[in-house]
Structures are given as C-alpha cells and as structure tokens.
PDB file of N, CA and C in Angstrom:
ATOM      1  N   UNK A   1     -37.782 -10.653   9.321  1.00  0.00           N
ATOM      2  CA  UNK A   1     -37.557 -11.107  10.679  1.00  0.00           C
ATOM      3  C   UNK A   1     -36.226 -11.858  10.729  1.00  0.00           C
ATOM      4  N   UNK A   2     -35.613 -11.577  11.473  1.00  0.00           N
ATOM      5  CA  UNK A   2     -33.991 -12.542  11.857  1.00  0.00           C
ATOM      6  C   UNK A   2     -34.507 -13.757  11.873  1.00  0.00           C
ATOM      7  N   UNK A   3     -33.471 -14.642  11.089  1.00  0.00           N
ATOM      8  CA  UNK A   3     -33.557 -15.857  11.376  1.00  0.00           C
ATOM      9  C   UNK A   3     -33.684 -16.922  12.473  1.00  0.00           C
ATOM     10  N   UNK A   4     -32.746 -16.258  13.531  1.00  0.00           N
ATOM     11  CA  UNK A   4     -32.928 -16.468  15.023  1.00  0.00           C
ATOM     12  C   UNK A   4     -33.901 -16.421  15.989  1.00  0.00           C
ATOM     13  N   UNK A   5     -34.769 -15.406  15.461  1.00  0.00           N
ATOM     14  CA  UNK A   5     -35.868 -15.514  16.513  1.00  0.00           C
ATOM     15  C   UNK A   5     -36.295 -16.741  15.781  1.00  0.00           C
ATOM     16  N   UNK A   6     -36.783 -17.018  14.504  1.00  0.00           N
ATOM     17  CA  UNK A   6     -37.925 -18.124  13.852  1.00  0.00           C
ATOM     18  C   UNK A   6     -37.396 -19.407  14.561  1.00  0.00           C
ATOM     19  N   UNK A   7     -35.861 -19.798  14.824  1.00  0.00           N
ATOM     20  CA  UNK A   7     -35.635 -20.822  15.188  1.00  0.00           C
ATOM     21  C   UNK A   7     -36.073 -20.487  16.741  1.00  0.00           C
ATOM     22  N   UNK A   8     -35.605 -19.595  17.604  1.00  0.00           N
ATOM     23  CA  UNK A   8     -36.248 -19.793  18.893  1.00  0.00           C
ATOM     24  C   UNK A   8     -37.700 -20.110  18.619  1.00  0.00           C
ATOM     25  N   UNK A   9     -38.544 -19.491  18.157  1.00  0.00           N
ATOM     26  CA  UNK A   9     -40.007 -19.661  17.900  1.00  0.00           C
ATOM     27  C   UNK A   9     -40.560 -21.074  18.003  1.00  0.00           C
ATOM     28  N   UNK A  10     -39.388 -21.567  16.588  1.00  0.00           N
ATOM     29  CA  UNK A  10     -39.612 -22.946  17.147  1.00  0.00           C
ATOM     30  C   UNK A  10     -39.350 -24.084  18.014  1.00  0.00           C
ATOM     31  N   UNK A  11     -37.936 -24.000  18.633  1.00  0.00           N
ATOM     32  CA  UNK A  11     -37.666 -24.126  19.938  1.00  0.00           C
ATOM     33  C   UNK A  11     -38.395 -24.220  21.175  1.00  0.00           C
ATOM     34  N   UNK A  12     -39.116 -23.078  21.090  1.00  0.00           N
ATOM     35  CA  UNK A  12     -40.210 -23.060  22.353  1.00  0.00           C
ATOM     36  C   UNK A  12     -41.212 -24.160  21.647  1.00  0.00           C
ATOM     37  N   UNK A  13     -42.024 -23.736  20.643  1.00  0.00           N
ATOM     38  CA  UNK A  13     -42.977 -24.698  20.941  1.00  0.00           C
ATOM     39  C   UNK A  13     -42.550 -25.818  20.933  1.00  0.00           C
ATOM     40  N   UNK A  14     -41.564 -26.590  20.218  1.00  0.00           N
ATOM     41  CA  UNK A  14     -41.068 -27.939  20.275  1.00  0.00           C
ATOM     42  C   UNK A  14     -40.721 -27.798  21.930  1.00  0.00           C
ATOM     43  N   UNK A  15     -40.508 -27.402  22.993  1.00  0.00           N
ATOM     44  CA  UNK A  15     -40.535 -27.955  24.338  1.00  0.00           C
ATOM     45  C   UNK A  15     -41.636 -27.590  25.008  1.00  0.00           C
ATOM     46  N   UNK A  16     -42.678 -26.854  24.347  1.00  0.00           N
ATOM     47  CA  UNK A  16     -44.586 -26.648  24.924  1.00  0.00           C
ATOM     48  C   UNK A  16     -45.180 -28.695  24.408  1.00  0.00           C
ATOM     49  N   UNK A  17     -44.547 -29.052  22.960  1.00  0.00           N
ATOM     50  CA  UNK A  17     -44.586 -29.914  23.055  1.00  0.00           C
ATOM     51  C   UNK A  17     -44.753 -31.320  23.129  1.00  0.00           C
ATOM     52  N   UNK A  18     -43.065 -31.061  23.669  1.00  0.00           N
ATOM     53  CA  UNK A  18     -42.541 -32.233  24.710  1.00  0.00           C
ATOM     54  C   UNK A  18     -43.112 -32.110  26.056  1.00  0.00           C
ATOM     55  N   UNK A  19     -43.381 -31.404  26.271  1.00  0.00           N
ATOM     56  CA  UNK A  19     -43.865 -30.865  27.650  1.00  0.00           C
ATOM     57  C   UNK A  19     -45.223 -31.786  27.822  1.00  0.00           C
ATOM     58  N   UNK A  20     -46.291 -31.064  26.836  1.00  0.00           N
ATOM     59  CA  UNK A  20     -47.735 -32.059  26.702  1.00  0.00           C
ATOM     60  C   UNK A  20     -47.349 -33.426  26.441  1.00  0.00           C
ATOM     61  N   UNK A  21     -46.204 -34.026  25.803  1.00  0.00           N
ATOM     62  CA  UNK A  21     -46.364 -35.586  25.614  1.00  0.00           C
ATOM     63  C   UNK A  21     -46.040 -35.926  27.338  1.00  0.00           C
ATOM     64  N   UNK A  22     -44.849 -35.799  28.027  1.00  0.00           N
ATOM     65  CA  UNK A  22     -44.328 -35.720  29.093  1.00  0.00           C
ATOM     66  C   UNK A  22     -45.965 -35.980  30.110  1.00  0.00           C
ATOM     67  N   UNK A  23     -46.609 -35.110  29.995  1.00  0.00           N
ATOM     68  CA  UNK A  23     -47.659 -34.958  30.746  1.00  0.00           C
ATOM     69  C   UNK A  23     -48.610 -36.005  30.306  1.00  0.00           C
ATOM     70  N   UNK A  24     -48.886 -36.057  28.924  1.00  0.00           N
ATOM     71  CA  UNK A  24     -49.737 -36.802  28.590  1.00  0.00           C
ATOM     72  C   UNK A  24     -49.414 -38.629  28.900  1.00  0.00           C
ATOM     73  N   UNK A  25     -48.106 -38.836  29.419  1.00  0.00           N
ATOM     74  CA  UNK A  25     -47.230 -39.893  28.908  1.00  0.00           C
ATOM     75  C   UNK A  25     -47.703 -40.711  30.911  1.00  0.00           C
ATOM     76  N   UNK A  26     -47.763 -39.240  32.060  1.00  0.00           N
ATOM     77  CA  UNK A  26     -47.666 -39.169  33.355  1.00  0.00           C
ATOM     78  C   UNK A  26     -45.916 -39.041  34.106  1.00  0.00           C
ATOM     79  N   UNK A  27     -45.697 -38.625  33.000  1.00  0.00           N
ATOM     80  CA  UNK A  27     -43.959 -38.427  33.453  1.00  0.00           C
ATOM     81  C   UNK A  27     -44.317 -37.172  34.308  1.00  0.00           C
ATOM     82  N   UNK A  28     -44.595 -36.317  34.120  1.00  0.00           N
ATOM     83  CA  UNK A  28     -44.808 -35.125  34.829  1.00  0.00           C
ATOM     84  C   UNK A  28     -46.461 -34.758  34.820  1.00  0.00           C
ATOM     85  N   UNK A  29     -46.761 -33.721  35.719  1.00  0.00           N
ATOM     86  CA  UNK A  29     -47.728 -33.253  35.398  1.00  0.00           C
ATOM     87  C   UNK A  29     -47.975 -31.650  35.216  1.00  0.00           C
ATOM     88  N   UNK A  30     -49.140 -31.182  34.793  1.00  0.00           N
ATOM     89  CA  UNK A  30     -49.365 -29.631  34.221  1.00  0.00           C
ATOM     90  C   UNK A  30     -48.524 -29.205  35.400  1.00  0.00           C
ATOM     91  N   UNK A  31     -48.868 -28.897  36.774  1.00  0.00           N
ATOM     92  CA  UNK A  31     -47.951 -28.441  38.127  1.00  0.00           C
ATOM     93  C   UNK A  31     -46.897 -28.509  38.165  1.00  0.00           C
ATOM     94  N   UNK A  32     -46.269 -29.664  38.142  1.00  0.00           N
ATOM     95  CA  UNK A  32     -44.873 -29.519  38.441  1.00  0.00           C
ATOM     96  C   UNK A  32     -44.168 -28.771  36.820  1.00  0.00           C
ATOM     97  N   UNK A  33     -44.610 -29.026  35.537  1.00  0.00           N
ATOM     98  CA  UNK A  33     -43.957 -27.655  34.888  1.00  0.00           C
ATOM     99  C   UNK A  33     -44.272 -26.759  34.917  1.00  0.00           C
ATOM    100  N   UNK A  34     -46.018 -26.183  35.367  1.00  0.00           N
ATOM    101  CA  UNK A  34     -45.742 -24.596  35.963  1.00  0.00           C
ATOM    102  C   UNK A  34     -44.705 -24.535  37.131  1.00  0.00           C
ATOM    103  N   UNK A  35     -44.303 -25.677  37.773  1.00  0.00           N
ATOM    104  CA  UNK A  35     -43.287 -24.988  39.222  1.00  0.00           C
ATOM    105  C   UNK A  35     -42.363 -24.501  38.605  1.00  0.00           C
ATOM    106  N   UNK A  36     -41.871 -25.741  37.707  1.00  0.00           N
ATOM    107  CA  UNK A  36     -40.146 -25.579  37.279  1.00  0.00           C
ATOM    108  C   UNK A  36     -40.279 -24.215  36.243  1.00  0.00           C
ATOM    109  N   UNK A  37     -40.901 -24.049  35.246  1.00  0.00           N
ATOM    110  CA  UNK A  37     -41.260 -23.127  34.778  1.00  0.00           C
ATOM    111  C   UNK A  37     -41.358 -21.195  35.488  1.00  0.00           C
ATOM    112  N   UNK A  38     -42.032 -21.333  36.577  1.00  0.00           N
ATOM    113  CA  UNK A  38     -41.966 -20.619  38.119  1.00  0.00           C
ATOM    114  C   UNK A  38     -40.534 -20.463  38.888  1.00  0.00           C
ATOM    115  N   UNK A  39     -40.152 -21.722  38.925  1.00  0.00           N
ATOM    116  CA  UNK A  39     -38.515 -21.298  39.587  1.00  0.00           C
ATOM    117  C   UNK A  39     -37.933 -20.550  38.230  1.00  0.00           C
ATOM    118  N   UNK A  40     -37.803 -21.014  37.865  1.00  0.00           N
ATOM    119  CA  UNK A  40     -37.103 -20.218  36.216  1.00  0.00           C
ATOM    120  C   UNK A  40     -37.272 -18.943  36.702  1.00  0.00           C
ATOM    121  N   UNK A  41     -38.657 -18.443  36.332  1.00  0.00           N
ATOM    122  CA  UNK A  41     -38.927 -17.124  36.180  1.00  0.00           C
ATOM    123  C   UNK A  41     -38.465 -16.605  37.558  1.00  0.00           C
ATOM    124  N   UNK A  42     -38.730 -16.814  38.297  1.00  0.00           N
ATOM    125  CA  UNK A  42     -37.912 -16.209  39.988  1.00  0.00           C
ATOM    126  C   UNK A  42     -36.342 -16.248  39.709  1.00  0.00           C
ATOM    127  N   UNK A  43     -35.617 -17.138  39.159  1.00  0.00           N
ATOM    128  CA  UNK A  43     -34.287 -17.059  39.467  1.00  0.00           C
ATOM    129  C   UNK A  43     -33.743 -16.119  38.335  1.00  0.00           C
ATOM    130  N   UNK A  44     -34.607 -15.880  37.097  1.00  0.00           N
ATOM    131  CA  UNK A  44     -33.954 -14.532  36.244  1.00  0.00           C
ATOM    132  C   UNK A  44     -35.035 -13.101  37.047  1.00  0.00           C
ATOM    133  N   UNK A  45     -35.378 -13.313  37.504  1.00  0.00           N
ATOM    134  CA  UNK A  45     -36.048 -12.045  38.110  1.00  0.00           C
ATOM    135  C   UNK A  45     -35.145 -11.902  39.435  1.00  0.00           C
ATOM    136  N   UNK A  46     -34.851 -12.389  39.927  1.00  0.00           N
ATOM    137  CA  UNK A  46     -33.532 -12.720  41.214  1.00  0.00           C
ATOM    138  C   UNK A  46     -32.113 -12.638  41.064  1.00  0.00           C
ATOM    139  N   UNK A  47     -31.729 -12.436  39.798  1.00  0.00           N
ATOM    140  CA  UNK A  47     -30.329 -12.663  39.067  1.00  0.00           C
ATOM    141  C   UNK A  47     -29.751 -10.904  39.040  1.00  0.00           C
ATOM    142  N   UNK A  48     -29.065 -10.214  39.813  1.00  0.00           N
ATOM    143  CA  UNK A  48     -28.733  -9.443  39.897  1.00  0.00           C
ATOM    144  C   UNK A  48     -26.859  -9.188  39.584  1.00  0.00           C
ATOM    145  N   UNK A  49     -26.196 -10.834  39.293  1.00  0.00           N
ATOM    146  CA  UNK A  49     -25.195 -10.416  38.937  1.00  0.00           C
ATOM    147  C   UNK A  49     -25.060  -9.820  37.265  1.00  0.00           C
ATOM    148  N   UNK A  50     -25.843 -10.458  36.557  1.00  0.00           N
ATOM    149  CA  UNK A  50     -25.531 -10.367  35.210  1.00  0.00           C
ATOM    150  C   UNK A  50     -26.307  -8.840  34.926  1.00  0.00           C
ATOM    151  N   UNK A  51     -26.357  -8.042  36.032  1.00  0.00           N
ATOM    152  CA  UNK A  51     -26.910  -6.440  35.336  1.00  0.00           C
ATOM    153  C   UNK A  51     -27.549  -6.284  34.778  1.00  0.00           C
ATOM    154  N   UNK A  52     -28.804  -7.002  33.886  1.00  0.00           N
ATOM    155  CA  UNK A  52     -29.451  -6.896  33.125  1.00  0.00           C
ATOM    156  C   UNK A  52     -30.436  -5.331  33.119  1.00  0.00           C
ATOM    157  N   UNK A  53     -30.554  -4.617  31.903  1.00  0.00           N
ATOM    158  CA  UNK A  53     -31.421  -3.949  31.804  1.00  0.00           C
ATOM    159  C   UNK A  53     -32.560  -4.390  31.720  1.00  0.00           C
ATOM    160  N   UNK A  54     -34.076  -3.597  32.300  1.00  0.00           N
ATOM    161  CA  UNK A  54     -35.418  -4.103  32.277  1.00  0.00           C
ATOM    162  C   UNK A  54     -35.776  -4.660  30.650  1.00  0.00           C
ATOM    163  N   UNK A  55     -35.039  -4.021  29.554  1.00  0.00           N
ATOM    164  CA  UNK A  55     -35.588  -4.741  28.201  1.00  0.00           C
ATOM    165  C   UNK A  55     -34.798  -5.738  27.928  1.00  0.00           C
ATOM    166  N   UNK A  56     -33.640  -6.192  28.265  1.00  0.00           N
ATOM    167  CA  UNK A  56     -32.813  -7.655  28.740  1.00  0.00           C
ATOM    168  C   UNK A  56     -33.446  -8.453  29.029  1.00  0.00           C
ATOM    169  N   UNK A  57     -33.946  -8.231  30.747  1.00  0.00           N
ATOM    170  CA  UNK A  57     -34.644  -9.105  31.936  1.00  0.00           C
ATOM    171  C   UNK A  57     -35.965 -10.242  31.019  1.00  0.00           C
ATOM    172  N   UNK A  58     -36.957  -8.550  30.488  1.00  0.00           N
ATOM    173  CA  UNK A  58     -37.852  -8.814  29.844  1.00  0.00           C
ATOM    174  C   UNK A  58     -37.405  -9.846  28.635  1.00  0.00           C
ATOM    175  N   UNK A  59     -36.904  -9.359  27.928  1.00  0.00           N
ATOM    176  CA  UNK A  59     -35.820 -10.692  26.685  1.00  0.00           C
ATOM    177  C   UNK A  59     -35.971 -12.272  27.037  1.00  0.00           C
ATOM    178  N   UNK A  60     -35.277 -12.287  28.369  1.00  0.00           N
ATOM    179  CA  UNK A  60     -34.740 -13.653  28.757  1.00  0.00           C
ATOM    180  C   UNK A  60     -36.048 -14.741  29.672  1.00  0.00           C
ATOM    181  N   UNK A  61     -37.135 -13.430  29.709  1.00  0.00           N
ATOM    182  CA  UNK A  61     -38.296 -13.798  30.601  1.00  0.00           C
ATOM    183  C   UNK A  61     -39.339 -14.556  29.568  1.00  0.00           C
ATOM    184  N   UNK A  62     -39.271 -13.702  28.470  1.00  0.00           N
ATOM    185  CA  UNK A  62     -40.496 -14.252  27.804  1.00  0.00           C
ATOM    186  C   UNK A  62     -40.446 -15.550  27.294  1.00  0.00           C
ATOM    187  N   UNK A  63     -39.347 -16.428  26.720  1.00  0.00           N
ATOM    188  CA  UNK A  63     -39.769 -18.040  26.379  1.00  0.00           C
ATOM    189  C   UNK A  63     -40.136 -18.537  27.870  1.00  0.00           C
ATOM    190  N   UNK A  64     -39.723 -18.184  28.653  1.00  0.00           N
ATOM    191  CA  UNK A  64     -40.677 -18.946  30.362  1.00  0.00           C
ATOM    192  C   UNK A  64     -41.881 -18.520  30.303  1.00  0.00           C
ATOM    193  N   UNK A  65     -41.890 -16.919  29.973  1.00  0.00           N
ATOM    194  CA  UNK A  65     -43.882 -16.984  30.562  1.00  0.00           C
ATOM    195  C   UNK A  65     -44.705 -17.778  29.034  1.00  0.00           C
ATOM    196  N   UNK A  66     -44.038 -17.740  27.785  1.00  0.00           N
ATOM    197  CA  UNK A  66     -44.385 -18.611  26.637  1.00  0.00           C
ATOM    198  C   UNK A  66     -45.132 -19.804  27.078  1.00  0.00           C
ATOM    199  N   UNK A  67     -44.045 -20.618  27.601  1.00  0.00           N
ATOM    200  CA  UNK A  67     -44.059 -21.646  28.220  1.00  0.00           C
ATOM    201  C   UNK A  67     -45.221 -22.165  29.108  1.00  0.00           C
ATOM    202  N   UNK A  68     -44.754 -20.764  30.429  1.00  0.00           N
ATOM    203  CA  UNK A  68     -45.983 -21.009  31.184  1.00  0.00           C
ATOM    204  C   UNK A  68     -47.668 -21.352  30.814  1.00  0.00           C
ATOM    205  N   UNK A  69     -47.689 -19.924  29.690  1.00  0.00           N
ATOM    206  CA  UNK A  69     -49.171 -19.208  29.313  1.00  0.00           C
ATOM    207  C   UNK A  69     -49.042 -20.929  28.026  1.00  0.00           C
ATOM    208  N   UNK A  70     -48.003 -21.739  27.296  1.00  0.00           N
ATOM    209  CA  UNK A  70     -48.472 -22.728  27.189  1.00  0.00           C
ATOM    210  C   UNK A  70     -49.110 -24.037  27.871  1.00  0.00           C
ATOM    211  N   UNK A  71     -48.390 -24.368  28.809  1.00  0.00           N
ATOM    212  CA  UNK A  71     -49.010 -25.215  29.545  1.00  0.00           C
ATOM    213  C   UNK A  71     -50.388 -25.005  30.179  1.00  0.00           C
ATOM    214  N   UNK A  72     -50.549 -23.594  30.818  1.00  0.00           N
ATOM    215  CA  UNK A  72     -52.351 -23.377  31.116  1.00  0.00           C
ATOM    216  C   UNK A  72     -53.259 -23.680  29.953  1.00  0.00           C
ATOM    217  N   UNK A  73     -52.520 -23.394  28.677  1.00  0.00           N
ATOM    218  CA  UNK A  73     -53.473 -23.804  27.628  1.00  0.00           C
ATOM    219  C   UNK A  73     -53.718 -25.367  27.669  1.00  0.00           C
ATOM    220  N   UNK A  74     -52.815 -26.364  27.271  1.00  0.00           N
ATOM    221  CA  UNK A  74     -52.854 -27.099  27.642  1.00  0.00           C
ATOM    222  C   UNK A  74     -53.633 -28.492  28.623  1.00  0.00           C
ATOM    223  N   UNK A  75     -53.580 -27.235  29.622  1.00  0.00           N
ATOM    224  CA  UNK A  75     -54.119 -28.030  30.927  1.00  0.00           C
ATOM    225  C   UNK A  75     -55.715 -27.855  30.675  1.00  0.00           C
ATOM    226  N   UNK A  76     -55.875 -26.769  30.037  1.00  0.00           N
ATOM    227  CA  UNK A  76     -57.284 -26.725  29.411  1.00  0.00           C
ATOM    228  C   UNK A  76     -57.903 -27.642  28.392  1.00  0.00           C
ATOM    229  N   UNK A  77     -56.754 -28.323  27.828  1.00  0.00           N
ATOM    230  CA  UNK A  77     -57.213 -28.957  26.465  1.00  0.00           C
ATOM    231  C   UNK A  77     -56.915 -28.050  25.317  1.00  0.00           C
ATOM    232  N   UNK A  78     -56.480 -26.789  25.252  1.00  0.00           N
ATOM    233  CA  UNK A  78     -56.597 -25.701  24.108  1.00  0.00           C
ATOM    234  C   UNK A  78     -54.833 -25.839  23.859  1.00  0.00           C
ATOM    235  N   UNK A  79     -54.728 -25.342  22.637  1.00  0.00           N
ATOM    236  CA  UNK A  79     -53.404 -25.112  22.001  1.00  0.00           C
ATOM    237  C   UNK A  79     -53.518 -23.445  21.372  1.00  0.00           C
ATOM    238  N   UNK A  80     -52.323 -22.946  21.315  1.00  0.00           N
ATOM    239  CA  UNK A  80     -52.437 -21.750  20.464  1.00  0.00           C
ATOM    240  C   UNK A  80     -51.565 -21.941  19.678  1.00  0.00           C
ATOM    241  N   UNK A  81     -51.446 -20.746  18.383  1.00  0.00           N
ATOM    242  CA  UNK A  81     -50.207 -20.467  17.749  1.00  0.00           C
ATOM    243  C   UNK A  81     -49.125 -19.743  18.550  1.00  0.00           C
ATOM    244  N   UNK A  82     -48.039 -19.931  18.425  1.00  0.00           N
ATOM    245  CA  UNK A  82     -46.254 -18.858  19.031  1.00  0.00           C
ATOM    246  C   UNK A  82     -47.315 -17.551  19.324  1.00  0.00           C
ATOM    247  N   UNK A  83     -47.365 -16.795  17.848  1.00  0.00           N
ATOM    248  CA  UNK A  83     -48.226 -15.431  17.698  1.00  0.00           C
ATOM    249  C   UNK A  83     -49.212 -15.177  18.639  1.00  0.00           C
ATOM    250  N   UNK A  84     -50.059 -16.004  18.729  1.00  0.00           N
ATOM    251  CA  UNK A  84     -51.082 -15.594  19.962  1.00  0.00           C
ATOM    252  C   UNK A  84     -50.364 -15.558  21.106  1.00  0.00           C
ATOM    253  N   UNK A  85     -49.434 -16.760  21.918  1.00  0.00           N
ATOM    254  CA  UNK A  85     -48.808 -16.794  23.137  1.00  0.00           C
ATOM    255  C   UNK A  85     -47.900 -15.612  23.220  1.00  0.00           C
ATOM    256  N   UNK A  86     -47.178 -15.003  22.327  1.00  0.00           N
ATOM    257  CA  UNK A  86     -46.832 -13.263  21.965  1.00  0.00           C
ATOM    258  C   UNK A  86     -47.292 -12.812  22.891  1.00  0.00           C
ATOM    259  N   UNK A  87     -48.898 -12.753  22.041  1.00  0.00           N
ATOM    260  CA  UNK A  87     -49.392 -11.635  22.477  1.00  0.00           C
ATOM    261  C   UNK A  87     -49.832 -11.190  23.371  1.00  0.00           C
ATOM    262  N   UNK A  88     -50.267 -12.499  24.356  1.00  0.00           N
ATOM    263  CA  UNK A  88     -50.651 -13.320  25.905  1.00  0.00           C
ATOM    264  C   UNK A  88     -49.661 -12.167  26.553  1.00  0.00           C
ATOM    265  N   UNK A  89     -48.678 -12.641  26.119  1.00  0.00           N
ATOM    266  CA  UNK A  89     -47.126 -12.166  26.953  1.00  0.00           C
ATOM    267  C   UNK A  89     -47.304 -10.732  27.163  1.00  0.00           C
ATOM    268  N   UNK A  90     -47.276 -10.444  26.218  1.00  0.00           N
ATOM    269  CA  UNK A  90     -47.366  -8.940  25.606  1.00  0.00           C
ATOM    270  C   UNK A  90     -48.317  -7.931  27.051  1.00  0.00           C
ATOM    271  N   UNK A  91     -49.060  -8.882  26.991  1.00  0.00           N
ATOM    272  CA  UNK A  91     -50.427  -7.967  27.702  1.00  0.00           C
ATOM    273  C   UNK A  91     -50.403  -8.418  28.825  1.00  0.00           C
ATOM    274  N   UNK A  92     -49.871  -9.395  29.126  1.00  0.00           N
ATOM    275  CA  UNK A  92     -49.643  -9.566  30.775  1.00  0.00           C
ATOM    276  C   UNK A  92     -48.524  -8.978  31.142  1.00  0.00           C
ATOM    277  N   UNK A  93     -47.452  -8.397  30.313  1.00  0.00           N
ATOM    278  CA  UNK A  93     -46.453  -7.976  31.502  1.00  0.00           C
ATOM    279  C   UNK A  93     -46.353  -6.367  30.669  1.00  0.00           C
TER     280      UNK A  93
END
C-alpha cells in the first residue's frame, strides 16, 4: 500500500477524533459537524471548475463521507476501525 494513503488513513481518524473530544468538550455538537461535514460534501459535488472525473470527485469525497459515517458512529456511542468506515463508504455510494 502507498505510504500516502496510511498517512491520510491516519489523518482522518485523528480529525474523527478531535471531532469527538470537540463534542465531548461542548465546543461543537454531533449536528453542526454533520452540517460542516454536509457543506463540504455539496461544495465538491458543486465544484465544476476543477473538471473532475466521477473517479476524482469520488477520491476527494470519501475522507468527508469517512468523516460523516464517523461522527453517526459516534453520536451512537460506537467507534469503528478506518477499514470498516471503507467499507461503509464503499456500499453507500
């Protein structure tokens, strides 16, 4: 595996989290990072200058829905591994 993805890998979860302390702390709550999380995903799904091909789009989409499909865990009380949130991804889009 490229070295690069392992560091994104960990990247994301180190801001899934910061995200739960943030929440846990009342700095934010589960909602407002599904919003911001939500605008994200609308403004690369909305982004028509940078041409992206659908396996691009898809590329730049998945640490947001990561993200997202982390925080619902979360908000549940549940955590996953990167690998499972994958695979979340995987099968929802």
């Amino acid at each position: 595996m490229n070295t690069a993805n392992l560091q994104l890998e960990g990247l994301i979860m180190a801001v899934a989290a910061i995200s739960d302390t943030l929440v846990a702390k009342g700095v934010v709550t589960h909602q407002e990072i599904a919003a911001a999380l939500g605008q994200a995903e609308r403004a690369v799904d909305r982004d028509n200058d940078h041409e992206l091909s659908d396996s691009n789009r898809a590329a730049t989409l998945f640490p947001i829905r990561v993200l997202l499909l982390a925080n619902e865990a979360a908000q549940r009380g549940k955590t996953f591994t990167f690998s499972d949130y994958a695979e979340l991804v995987g099968k929802l889009t």
